[in-house]
C-alpha atoms as a PDB file:
ATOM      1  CA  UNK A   1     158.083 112.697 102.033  1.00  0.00           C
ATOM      2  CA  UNK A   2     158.134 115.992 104.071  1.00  0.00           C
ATOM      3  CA  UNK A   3     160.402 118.923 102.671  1.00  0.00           C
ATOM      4  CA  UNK A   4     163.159 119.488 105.125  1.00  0.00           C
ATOM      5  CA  UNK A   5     162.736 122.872 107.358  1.00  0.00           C
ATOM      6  CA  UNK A   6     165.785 124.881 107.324  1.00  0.00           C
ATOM      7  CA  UNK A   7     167.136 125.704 110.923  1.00  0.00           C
ATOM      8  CA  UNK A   8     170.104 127.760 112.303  1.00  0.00           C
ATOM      9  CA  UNK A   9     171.006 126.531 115.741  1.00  0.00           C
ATOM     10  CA  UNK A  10     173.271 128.754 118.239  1.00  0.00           C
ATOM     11  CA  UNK A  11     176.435 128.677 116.787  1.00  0.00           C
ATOM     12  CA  UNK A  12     174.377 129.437 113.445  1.00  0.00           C
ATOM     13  CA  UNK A  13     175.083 126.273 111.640  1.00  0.00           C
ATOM     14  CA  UNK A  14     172.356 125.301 109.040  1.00  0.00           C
ATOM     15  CA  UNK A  15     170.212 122.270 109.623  1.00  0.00           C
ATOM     16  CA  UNK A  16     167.131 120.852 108.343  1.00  0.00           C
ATOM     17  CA  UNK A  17     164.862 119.264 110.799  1.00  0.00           C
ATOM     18  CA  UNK A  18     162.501 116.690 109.776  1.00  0.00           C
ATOM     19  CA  UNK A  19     160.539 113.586 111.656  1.00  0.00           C
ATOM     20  CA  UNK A  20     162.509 110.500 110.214  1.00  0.00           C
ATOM     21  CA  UNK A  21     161.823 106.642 111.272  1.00  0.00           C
ATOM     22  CA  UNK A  22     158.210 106.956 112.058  1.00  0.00           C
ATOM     23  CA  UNK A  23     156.467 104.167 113.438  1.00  0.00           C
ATOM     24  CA  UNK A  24     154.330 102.178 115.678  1.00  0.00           C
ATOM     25  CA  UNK A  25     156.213 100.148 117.888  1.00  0.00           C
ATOM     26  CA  UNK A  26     153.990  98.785 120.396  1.00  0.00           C
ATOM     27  CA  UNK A  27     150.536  98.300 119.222  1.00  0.00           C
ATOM     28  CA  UNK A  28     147.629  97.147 122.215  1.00  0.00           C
ATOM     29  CA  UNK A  29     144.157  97.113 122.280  1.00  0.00           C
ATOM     30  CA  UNK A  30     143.277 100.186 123.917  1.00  0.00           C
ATOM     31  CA  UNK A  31     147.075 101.945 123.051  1.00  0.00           C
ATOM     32  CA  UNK A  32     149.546 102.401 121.463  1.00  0.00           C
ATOM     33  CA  UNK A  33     153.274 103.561 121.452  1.00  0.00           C
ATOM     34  CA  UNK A  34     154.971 105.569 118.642  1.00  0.00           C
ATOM     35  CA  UNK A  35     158.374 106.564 117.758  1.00  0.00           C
ATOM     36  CA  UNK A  36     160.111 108.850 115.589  1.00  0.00           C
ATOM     37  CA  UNK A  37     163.559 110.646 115.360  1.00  0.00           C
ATOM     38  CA  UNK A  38     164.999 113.742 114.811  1.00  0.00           C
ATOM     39  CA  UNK A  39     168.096 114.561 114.083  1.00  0.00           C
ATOM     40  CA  UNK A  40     168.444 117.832 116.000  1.00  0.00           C
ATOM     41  CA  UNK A  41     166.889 117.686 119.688  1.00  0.00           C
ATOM     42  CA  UNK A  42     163.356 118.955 119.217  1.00  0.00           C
ATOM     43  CA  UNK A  43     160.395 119.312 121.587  1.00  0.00           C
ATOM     44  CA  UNK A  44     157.190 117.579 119.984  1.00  0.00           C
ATOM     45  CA  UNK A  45     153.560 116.485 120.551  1.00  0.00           C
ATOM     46  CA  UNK A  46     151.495 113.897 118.558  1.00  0.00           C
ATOM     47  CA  UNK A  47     148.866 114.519 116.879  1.00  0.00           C
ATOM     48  CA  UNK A  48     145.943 111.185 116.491  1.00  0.00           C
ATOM     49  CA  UNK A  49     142.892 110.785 114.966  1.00  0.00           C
ATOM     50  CA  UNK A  50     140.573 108.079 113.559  1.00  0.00           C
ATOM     51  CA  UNK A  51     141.640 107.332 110.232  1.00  0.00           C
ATOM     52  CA  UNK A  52     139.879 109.466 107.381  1.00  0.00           C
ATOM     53  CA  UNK A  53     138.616 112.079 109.518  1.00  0.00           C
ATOM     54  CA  UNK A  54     141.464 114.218 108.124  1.00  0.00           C
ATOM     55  CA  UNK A  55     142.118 115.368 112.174  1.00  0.00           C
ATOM     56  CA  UNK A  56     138.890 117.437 112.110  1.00  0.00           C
ATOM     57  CA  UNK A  57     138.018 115.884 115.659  1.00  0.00           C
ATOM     58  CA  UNK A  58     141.881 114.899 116.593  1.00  0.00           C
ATOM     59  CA  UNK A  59     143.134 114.701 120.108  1.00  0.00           C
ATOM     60  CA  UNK A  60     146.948 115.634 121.215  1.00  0.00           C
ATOM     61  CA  UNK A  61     149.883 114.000 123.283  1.00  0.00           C
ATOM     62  CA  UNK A  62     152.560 115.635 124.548  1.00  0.00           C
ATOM     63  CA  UNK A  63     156.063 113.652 124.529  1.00  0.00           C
ATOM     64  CA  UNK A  64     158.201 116.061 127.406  1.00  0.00           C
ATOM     65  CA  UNK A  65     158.966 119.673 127.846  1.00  0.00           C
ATOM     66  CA  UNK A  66     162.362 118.701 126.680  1.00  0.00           C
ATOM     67  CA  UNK A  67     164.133 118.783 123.747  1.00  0.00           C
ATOM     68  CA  UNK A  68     164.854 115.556 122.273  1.00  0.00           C
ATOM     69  CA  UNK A  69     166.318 113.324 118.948  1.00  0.00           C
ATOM     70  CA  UNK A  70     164.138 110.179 119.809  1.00  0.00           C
ATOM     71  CA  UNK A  71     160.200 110.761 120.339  1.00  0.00           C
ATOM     72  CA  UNK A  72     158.646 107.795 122.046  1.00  0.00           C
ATOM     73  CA  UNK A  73     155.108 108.445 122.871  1.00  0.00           C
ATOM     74  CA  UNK A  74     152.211 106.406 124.510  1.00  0.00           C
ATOM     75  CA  UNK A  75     148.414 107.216 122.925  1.00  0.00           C
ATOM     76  CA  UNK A  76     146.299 105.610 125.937  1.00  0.00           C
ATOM     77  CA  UNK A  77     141.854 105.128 125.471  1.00  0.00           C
ATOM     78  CA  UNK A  78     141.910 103.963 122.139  1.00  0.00           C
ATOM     79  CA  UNK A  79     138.903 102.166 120.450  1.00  0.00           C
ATOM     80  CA  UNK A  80     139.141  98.248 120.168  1.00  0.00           C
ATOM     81  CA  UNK A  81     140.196  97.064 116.442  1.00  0.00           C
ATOM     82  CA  UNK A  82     140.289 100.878 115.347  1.00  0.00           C
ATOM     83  CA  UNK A  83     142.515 102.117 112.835  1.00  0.00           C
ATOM     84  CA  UNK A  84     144.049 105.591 113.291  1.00  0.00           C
ATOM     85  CA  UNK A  85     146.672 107.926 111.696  1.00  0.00           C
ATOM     86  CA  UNK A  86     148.692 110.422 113.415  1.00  0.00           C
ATOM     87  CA  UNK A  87     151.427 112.850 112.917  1.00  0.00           C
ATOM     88  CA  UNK A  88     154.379 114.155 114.988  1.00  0.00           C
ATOM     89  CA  UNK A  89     154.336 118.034 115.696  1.00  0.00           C
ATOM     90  CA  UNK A  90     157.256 120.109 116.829  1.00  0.00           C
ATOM     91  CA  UNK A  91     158.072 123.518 117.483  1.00  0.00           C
ATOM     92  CA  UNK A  92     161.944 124.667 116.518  1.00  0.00           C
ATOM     93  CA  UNK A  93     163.118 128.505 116.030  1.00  0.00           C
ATOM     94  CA  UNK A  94     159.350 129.025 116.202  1.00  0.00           C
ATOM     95  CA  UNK A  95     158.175 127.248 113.339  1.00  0.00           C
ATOM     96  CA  UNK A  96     156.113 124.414 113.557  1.00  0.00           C
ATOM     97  CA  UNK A  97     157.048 121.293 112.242  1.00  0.00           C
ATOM     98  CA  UNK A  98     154.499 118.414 110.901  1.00  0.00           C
ATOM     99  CA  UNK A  99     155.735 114.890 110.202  1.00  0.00           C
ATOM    100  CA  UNK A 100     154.037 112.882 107.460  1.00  0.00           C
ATOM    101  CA  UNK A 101     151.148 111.204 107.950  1.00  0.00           C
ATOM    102  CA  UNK A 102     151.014 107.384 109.326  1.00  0.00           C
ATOM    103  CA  UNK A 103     148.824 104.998 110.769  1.00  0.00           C
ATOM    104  CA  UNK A 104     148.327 101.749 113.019  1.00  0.00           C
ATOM    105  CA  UNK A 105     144.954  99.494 113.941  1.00  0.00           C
ATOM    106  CA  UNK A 106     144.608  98.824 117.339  1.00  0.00           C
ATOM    107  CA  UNK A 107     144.258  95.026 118.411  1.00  0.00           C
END
C-alpha cells in the first residue's frame, strides 16, 4: 500500500492524496482502459510498461489537463496476449505522486 502524501489545499485544510480503486476495467487485445480514484481532484498521467522491465523502457498517457477524483484512461498499441503493469502519476502542490504498482494481460 502507498503511504498517504500530506496536502494543504486553499483554505489550508490537511489532506492526504493517494491513488485508491485501481484497476483495469476494459481489457482488449491491442488496449486497454484503466481507472483509479482520488479523493481530492488531481491531474495525472499513466505510466505502462511490459511487465518485469521495472519501467526502464515505459511509455506515458496523459488522462486531461484537468484536475480530477476519477482517472479513466485508454492505453491504445498494445502487444497481443501481453502482460503489462502500470502506475498512476500525479502532480499536487508540486509533489509528485506514484500509485502502486498493477497489472493486466491483454487478450
Amino acid at each position: 500500500m502507498m503511504t498517504p502524501v500530506t496536502v494543504y489545499s486553499d483554505s489550508h485544510v490537511q489532506t492526504e492524496m493517494t491513488f485508491e480503486q485501481i484497476m483495469a476495467i476494459d481489457v482488449h487485445e491491442n488496449s486497454v482502459v484503466v481507472y483509479a480514484q482520488t479523493e481530492i481532484p488531481v491531474v495525472c498521467e499513466v505510466e505502462y510498461a511490459l511487465n518485469g522491465d521495472g519501467f526502464s523502457n515505459s511509455m506515458i498517457v496523459s488522462h486531461d489537463s484537468v484536475p480530477h477524483t476519477g482517472h479513466i484512461v485508454k492505453i491504445p498499441e498494445l502487444l497481443l496476449n501481453t502482460e503489462y503493469e502500470y502506475r498512476y502519476i500525479g502532480e499536487i502542490s508540486e509533489e509528485k505522486i506514484t500509485s502502486e504498482i498493477s497489472s493486466f494481460t491483454t487478450i
